[in-house]
N, C-alpha and C. Protein backbone atom coordinates (compact mmCIF):
# COMPACT_ATOMS: atom_id res chain seq x y z
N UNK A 1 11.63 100.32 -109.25
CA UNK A 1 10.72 100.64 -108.15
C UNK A 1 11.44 100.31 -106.90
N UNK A 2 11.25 101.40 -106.32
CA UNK A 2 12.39 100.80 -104.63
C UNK A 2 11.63 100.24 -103.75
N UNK A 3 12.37 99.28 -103.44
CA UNK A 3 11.60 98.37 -102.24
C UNK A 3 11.28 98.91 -101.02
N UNK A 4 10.17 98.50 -100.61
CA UNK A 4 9.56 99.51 -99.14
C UNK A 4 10.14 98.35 -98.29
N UNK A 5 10.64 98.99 -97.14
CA UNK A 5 11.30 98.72 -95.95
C UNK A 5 10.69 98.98 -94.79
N UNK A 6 10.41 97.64 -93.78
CA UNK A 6 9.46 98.05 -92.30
C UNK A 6 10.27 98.20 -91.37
N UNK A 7 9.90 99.05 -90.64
CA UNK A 7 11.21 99.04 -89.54
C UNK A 7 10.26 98.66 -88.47
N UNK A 8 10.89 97.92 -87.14
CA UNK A 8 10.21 97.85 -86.11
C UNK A 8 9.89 98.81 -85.65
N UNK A 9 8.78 98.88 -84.46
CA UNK A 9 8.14 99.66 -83.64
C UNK A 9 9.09 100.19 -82.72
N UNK A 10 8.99 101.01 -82.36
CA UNK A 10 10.08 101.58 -81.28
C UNK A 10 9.26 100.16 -79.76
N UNK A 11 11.03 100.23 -78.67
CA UNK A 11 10.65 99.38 -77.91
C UNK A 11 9.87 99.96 -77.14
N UNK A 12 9.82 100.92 -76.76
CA UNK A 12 8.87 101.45 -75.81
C UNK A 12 7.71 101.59 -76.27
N UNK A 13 7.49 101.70 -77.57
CA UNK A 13 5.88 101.46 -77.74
C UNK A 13 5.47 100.09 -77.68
N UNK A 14 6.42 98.70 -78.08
CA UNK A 14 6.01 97.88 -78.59
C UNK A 14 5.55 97.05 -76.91
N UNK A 15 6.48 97.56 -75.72
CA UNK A 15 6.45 97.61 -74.56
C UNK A 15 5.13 97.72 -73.83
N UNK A 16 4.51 98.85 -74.50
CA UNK A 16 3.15 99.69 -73.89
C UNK A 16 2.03 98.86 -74.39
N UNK A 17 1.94 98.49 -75.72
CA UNK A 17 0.84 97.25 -76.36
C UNK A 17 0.99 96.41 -75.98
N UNK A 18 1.81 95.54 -75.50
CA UNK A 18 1.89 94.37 -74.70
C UNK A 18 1.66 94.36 -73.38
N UNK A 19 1.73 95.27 -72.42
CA UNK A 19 1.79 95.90 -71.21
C UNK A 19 -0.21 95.96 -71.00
N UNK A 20 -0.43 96.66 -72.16
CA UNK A 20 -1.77 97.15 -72.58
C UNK A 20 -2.89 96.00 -72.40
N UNK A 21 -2.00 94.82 -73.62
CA UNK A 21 -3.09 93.93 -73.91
C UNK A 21 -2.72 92.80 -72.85
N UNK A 22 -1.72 92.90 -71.50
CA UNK A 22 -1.86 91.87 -70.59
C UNK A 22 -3.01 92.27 -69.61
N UNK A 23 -2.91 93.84 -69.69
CA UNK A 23 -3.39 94.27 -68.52
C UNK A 23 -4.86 93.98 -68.99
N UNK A 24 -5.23 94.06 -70.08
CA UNK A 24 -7.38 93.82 -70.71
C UNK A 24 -7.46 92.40 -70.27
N UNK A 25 -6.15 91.52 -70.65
CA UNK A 25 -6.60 90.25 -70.49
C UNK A 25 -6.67 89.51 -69.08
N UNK A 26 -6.15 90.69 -67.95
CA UNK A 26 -6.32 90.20 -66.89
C UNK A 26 -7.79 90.61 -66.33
N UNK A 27 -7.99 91.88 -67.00
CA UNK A 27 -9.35 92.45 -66.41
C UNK A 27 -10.38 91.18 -66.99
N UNK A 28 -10.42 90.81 -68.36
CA UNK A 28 -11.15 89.90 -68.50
C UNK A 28 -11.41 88.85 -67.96
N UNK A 29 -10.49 88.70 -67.92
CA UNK A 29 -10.65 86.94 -66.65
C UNK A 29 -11.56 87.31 -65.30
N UNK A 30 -10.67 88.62 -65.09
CA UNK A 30 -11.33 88.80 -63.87
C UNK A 30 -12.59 88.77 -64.02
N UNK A 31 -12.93 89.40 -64.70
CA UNK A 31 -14.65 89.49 -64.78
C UNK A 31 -15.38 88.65 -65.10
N UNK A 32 -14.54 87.81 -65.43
CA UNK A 32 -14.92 86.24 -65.88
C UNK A 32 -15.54 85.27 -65.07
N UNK A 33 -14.55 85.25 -64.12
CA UNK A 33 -13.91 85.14 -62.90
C UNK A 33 -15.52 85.42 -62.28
N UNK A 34 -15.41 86.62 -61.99
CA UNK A 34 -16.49 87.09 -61.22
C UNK A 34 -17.88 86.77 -61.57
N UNK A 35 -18.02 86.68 -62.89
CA UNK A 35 -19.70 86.00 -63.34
C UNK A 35 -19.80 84.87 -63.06
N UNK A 36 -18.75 83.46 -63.19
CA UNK A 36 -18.97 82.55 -63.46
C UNK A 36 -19.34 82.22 -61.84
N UNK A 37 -18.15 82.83 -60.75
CA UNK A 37 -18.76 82.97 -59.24
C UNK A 37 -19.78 83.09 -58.79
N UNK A 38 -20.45 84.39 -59.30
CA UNK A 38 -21.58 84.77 -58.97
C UNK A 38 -23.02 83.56 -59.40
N UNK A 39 -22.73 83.41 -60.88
CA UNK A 39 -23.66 82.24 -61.01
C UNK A 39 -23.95 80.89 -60.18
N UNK A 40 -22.29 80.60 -59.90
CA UNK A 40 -22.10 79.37 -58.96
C UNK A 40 -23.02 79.48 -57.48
N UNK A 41 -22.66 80.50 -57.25
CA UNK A 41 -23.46 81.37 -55.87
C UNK A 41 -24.93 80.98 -56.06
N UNK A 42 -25.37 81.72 -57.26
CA UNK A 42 -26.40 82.08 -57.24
C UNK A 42 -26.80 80.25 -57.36
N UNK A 43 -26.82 79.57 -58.02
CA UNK A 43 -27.14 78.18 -58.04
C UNK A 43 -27.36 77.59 -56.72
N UNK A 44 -26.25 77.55 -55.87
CA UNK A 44 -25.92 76.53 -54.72
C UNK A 44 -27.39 77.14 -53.18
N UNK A 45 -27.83 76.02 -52.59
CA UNK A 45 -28.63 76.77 -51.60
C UNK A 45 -28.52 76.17 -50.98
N UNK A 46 -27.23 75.15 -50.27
CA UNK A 46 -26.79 74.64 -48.89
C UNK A 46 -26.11 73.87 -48.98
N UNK A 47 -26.24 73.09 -48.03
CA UNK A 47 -25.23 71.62 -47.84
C UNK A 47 -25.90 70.57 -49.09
N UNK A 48 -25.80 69.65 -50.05
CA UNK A 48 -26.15 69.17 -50.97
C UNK A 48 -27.24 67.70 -49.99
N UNK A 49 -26.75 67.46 -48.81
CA UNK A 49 -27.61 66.47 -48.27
C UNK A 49 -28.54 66.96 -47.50
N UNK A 50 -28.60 68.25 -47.37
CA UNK A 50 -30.35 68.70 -47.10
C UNK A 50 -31.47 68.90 -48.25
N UNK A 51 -30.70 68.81 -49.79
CA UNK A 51 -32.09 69.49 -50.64
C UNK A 51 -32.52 68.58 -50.67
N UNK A 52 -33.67 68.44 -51.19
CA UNK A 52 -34.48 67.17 -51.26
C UNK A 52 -34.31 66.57 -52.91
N UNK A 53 -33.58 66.97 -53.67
CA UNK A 53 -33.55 66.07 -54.97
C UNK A 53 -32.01 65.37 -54.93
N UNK A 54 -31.27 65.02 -53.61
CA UNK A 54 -30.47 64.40 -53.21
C UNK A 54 -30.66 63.07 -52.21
N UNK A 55 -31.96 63.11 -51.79
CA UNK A 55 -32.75 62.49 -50.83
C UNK A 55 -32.80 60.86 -51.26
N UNK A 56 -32.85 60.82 -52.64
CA UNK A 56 -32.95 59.36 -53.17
C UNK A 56 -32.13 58.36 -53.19
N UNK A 57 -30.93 59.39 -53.53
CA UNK A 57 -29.66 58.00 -53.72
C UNK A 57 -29.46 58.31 -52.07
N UNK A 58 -29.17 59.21 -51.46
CA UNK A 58 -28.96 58.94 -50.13
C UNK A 58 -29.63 57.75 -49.26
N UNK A 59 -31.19 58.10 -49.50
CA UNK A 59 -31.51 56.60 -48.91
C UNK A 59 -31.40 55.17 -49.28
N UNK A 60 -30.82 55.31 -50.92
CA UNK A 60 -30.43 53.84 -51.04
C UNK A 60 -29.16 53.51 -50.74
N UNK A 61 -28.46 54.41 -50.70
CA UNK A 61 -27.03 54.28 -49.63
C UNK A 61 -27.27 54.75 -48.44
N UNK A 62 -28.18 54.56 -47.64
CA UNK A 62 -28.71 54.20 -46.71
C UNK A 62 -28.62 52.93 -46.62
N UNK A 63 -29.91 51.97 -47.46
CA UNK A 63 -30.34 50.79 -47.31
C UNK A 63 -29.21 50.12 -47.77
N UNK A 64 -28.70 50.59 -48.33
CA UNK A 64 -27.17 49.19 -48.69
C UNK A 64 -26.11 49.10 -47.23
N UNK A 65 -25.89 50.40 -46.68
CA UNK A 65 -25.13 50.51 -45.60
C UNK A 65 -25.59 49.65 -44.97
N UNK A 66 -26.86 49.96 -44.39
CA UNK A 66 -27.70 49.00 -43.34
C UNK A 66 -27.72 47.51 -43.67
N UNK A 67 -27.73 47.45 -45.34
CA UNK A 67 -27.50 46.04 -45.45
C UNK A 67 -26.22 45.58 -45.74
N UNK A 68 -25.71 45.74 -45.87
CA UNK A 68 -24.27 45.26 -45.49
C UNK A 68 -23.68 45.30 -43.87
N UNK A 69 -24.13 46.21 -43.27
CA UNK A 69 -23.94 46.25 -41.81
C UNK A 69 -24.63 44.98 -41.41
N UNK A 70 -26.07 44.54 -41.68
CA UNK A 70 -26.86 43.79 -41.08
C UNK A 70 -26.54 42.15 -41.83
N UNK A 71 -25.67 41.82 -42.90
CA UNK A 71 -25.35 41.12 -43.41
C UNK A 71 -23.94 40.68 -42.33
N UNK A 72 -22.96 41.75 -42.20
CA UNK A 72 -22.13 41.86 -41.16
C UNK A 72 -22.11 41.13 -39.88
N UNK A 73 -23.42 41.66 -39.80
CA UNK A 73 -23.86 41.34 -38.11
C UNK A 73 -24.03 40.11 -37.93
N UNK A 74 -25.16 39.85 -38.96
CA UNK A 74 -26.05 38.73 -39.20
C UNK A 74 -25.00 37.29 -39.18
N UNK A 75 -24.36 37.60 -40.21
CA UNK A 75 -23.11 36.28 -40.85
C UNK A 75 -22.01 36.17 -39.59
N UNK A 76 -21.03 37.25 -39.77
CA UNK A 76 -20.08 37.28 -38.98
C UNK A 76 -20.04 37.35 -37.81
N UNK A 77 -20.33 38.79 -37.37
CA UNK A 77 -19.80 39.10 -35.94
C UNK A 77 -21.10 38.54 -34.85
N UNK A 78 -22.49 38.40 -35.11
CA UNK A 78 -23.13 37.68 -34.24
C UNK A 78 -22.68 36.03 -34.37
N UNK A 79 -22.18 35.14 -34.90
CA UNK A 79 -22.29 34.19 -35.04
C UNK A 79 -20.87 34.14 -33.99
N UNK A 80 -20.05 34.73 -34.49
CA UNK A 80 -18.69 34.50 -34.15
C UNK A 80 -18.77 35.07 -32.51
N UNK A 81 -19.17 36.05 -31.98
CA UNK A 81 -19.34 36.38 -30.60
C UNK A 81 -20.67 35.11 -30.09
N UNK A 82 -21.64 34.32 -30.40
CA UNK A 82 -21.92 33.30 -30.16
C UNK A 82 -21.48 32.22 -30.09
N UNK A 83 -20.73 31.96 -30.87
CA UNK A 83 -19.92 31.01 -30.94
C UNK A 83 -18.80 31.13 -29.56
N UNK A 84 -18.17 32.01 -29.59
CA UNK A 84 -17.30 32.53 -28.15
C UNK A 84 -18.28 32.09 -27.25
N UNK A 85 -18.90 32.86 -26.87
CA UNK A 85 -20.17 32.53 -25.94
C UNK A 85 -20.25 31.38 -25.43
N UNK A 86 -20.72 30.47 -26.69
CA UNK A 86 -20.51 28.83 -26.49
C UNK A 86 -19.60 28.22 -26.10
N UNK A 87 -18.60 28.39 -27.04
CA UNK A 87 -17.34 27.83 -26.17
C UNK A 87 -16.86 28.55 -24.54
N UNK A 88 -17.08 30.05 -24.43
CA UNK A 88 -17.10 29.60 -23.04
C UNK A 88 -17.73 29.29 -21.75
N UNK A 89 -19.36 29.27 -22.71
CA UNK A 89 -20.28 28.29 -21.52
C UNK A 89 -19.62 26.90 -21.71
N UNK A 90 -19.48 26.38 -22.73
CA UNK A 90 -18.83 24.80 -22.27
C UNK A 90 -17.95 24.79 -21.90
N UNK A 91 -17.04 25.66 -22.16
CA UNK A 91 -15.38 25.85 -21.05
C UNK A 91 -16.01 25.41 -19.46
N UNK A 92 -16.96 26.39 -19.19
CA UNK A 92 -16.96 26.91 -17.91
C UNK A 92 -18.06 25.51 -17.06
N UNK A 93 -18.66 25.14 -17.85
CA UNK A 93 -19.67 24.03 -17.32
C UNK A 93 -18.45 22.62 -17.76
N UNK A 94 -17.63 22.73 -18.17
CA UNK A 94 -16.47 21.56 -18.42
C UNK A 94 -15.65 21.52 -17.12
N UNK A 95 -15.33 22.91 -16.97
CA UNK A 95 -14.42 23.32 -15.76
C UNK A 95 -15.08 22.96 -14.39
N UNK A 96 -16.48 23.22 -14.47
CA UNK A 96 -17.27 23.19 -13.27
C UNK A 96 -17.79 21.41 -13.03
N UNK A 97 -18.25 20.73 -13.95
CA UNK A 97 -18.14 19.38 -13.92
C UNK A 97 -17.12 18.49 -13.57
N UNK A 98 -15.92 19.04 -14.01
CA UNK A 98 -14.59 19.02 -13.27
C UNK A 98 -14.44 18.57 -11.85
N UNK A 99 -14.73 19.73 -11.79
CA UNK A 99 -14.03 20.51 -10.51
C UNK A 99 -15.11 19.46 -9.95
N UNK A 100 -16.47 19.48 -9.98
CA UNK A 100 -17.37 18.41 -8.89
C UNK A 100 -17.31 17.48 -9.13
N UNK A 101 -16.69 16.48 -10.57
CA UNK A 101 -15.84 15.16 -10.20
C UNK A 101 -14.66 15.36 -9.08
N UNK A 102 -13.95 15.78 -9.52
CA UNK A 102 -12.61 16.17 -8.65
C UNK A 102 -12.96 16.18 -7.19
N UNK A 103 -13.75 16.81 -6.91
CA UNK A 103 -14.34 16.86 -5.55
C UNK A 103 -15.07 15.60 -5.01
N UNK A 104 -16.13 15.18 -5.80
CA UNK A 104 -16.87 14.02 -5.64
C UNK A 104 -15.47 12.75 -4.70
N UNK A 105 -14.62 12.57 -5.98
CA UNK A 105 -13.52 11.69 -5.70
C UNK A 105 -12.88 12.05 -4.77
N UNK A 106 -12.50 13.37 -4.21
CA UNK A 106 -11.65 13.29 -3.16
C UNK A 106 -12.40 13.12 -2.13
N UNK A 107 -13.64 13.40 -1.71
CA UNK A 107 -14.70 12.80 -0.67
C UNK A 107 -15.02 11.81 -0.73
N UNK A 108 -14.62 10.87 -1.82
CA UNK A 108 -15.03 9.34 -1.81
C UNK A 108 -13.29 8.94 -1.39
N UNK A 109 -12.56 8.98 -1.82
CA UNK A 109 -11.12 9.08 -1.59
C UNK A 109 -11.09 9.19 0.82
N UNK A 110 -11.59 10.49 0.63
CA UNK A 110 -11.37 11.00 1.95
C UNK A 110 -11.61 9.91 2.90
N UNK A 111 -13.34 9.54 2.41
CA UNK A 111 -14.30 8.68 3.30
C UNK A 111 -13.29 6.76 3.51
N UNK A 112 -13.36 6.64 2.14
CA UNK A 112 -12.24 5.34 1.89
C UNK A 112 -11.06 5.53 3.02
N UNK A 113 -10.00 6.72 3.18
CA UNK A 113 -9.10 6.60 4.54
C UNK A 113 -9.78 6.90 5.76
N UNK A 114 -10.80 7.27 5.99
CA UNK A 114 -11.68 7.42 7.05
C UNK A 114 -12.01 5.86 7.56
N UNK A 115 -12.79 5.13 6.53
CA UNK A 115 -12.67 3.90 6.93
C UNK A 115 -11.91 2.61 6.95
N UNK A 116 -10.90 2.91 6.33
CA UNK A 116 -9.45 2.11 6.79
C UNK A 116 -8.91 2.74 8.00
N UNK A 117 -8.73 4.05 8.19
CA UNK A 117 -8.39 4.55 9.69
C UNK A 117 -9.46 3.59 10.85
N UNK A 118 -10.77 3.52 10.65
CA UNK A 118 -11.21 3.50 11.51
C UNK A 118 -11.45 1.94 11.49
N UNK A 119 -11.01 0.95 10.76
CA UNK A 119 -10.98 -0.29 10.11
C UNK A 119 -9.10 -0.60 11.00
N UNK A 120 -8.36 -0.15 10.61
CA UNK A 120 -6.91 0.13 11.42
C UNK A 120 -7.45 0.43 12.86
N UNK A 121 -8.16 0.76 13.26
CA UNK A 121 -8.16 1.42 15.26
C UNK A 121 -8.93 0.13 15.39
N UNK A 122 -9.75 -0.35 14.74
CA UNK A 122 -10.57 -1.71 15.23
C UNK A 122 -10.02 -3.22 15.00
N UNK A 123 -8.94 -2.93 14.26
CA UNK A 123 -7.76 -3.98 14.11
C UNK A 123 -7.40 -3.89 15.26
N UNK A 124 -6.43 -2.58 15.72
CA UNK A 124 -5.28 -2.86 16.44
C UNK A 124 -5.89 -2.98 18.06
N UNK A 125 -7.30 -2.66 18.09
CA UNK A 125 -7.78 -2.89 19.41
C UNK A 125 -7.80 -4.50 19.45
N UNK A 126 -8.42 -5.19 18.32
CA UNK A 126 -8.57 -6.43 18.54
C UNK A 126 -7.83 -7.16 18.34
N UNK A 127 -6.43 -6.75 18.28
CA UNK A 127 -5.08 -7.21 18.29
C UNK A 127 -4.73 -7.13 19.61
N UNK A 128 -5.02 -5.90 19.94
CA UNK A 128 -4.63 -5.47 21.49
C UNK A 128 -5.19 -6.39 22.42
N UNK A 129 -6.37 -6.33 22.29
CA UNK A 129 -7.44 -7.36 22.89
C UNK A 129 -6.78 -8.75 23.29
N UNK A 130 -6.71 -9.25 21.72
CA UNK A 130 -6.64 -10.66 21.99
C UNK A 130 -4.75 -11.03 22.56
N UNK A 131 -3.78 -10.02 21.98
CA UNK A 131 -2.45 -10.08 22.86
C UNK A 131 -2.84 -10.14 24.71
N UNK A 132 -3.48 -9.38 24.90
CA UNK A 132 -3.91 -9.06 26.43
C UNK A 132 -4.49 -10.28 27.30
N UNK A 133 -5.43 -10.71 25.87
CA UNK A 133 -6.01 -11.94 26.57
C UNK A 133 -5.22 -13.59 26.59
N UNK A 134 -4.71 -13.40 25.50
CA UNK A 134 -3.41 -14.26 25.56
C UNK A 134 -2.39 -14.28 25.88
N UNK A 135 -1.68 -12.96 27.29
CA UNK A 135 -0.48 -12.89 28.22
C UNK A 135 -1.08 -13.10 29.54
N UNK A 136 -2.76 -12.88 29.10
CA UNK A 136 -3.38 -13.63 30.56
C UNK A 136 -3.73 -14.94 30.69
N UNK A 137 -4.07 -15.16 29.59
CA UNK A 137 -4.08 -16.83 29.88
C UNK A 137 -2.25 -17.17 29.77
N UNK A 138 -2.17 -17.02 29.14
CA UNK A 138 -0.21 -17.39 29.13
C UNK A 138 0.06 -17.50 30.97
N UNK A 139 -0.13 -16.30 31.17
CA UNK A 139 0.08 -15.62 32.80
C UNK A 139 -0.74 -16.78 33.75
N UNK A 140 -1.88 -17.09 33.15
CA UNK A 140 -2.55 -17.85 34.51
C UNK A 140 -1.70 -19.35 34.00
N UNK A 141 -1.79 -19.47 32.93
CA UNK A 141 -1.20 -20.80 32.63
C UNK A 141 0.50 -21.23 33.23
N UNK A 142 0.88 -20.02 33.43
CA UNK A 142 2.34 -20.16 33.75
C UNK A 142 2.29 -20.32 35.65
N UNK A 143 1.45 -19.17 35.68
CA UNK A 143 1.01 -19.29 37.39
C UNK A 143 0.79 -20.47 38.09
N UNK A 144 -0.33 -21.10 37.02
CA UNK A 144 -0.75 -22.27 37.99
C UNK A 144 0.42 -23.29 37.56
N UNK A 145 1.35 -23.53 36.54
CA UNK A 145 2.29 -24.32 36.60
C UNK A 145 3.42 -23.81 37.84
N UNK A 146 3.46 -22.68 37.46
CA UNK A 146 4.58 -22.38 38.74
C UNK A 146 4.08 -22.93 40.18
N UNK A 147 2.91 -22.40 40.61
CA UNK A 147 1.77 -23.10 41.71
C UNK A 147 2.01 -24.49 42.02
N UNK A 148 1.78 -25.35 40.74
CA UNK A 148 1.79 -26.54 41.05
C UNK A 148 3.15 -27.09 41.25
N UNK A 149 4.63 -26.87 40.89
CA UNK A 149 5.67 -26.67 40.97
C UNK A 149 6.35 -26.64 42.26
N UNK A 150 5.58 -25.06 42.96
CA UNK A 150 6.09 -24.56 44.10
C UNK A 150 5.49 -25.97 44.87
N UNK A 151 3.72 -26.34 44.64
CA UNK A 151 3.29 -27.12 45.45
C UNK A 151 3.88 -28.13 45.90
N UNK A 152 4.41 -28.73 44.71
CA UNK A 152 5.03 -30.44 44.47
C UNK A 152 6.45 -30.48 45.36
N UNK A 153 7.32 -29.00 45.56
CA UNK A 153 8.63 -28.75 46.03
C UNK A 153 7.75 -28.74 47.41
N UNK A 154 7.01 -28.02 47.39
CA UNK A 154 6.68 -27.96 49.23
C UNK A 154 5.97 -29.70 49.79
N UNK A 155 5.40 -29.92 49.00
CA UNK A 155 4.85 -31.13 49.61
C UNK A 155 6.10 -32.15 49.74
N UNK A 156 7.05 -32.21 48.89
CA UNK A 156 8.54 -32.77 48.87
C UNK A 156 9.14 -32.60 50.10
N UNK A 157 9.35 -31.15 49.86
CA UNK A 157 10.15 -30.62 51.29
C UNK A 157 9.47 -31.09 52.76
N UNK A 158 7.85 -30.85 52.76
CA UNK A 158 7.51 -31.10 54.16
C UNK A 158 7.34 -32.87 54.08
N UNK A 159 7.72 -33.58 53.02
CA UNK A 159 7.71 -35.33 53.03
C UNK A 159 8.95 -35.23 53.77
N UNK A 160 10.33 -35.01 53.51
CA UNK A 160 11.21 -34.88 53.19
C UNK A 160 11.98 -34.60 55.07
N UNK A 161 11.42 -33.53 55.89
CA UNK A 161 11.06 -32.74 56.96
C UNK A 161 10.31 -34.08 57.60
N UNK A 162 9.04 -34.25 57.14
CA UNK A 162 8.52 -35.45 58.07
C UNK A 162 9.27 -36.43 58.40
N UNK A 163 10.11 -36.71 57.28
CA UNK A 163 10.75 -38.48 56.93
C UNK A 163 12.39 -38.04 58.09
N UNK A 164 12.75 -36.66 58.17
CA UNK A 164 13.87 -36.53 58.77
C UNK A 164 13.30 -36.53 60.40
N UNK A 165 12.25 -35.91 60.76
CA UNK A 165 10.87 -35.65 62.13
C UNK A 165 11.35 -37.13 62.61
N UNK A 166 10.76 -38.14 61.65
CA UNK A 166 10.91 -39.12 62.19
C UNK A 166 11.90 -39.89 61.99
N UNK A 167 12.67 -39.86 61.18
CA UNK A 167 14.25 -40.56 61.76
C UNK A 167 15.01 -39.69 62.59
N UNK A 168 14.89 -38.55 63.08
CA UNK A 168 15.29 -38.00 64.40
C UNK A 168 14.53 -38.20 65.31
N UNK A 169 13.33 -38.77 65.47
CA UNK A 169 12.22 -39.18 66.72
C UNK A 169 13.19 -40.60 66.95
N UNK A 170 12.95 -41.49 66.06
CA UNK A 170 13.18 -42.74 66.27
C UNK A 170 14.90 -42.99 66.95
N UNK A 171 15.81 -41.72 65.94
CA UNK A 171 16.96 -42.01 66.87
C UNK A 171 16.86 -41.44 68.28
N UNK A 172 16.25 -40.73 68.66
CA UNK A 172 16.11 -40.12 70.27
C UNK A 172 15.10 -40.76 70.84
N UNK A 173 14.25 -41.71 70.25
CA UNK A 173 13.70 -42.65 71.36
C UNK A 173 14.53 -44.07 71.63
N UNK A 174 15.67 -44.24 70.08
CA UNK A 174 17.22 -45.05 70.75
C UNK A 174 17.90 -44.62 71.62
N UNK A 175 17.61 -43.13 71.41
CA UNK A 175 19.01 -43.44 72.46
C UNK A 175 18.42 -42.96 74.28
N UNK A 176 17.24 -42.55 73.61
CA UNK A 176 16.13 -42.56 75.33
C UNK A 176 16.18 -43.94 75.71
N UNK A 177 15.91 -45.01 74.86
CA UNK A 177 15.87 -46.28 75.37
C UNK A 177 17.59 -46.48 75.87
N UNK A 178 18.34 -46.37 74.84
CA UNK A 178 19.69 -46.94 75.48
C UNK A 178 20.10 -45.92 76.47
N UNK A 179 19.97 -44.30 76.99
CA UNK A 179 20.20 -44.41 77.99
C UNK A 179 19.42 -44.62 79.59
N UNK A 180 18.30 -44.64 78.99
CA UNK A 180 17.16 -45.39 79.99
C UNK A 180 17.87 -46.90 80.97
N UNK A 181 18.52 -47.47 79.97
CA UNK A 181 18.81 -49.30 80.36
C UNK A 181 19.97 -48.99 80.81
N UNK A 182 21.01 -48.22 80.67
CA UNK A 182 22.42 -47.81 81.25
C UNK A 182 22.08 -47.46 82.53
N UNK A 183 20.85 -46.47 82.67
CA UNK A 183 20.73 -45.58 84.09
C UNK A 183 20.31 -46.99 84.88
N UNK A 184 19.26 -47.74 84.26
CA UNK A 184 18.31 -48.78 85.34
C UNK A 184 19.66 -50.03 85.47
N UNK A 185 20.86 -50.26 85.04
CA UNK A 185 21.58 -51.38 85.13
C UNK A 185 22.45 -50.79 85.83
N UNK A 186 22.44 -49.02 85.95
CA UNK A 186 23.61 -48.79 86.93
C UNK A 186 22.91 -48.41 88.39
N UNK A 187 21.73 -48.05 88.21
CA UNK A 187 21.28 -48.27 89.53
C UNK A 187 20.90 -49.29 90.31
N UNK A 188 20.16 -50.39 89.58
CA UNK A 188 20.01 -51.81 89.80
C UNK A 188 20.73 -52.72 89.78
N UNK A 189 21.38 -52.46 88.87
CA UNK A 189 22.54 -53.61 88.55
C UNK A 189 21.87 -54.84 87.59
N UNK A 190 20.54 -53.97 87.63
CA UNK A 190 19.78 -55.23 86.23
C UNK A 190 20.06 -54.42 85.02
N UNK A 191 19.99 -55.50 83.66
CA UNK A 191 20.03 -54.77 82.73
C UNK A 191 18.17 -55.07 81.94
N UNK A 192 18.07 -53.98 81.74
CA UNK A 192 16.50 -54.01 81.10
C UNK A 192 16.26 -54.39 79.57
N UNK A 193 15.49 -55.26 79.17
CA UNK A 193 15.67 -54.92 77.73
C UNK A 193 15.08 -53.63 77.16
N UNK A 194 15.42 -53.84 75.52
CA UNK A 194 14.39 -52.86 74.78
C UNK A 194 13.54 -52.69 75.26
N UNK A 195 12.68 -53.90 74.93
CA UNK A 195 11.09 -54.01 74.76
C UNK A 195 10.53 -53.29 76.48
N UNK A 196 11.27 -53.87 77.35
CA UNK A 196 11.02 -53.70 78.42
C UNK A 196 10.77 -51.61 78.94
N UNK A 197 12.41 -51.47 78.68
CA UNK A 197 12.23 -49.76 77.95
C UNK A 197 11.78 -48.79 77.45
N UNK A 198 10.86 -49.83 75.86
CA UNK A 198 10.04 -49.16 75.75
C UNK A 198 8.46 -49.35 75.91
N UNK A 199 8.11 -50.09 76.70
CA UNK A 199 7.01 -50.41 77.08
C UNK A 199 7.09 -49.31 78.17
N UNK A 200 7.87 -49.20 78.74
CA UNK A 200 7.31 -48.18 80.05
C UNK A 200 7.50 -46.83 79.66
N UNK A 201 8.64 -46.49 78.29
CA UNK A 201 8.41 -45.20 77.76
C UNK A 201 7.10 -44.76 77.59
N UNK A 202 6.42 -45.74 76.90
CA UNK A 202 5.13 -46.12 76.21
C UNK A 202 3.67 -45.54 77.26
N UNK A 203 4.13 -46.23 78.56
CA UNK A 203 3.47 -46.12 79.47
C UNK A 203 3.67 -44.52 80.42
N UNK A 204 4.42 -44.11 80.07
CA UNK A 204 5.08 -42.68 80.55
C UNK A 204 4.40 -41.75 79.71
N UNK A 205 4.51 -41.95 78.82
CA UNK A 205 4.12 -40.89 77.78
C UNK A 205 2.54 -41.17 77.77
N UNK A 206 2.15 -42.21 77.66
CA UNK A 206 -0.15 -42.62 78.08
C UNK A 206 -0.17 -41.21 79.16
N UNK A 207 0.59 -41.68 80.38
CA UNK A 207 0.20 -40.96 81.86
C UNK A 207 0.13 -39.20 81.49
């Protein structure tokens, strides 16, 4: 019995069935394609957070947002911007207490050289004072020594003046007497005494 023998398909046919069955299987998809679209279409009727059987979990992710925001607020960031707050009202009332010690003291400071200045001008007047009053008494004290000084030299001098007054009187009433007794012994040829001489000086000088 002879064996049957297959021969392949010619290439150009085998070409055309494959060609054939890509081209059905693209149409299929396509159309596939196109129902499964159309259904999708037909299903969908907006944005998913306007229908209302989305409405539920939205508002509980709502309320968690809000609570975690308000947990946020609550814990952290209000405490912590209060806290700032605080510290810089006490900064600023630290700074300002400060500053009106600081001040306080330099007006107590100020007033303190105010009254040593004016404690110093009432010194040096009554320094002044009492120097002034003690180059015047010094001054009168020296005056009236000098005074009494000059006095004691003048009363000296005019003793002194008197005591010479009269030992120049007394020698010029010698020698008035001695030439008195020369003149009367050369005109008379008597000689006169003293006593005699000056008894009539005596009597000359009465007239």
């Amino acid at each position: 019995m002879a064996a049957e023998t297959t021969s392949p398909p010619p290439a150009d046919l085998r070409d055309g069935h494959t060609a054939a069955d890509a081209h059905g299987a693209a149409q299929g998809h396509g159309s596939a394609g196109t129902t499964e679209a159309a259904a999708h279409g037909g299903e969908s009727g907006g944005l998913p957070q306007f229908r209302f059987e989305y409405w539920g979990g939205q508002i509980v992710w709502l309320f968690l947002i809000f609570a975690v925001l308000y947990v946020l607020l609550a814990k952290v960031f209000v405490p912590k911007l209060r806290r700032i707050r605080d510290e810089r009202a006490s900064t600023i009332a630290a700074a300002v207490t400060q500053a009106r010690s600081v001040q306080a003291e330099a007006e107590a400071q100020a007033a303190a050289a105010q009254a040593e200045i004016a404690e110093a001008r009432n010194r040096s007047r009554r320094v002044a004072a009492d120097a002034k009053a003690k180059a015047a008494t010094d001054l009168a004290q020296s005056q009236k020594a000098e005074d009494a000084r000059l006095q004691a030299q003048m009363d000296e001098a005019e003793a002194r003046i008197r005591g010479l007054r009269d030992q120049a009187m007394t020698n010029v009433r010698g020698i008035a007497v001695e030439t008195a007794q020369a003149i009367v012994q050369k005109l008379t040829g008597q000689k006169m005494t003293t006593a005699e001489v000056d008894a009539a000086m005596t009597a000359q000088g009465a007239a």
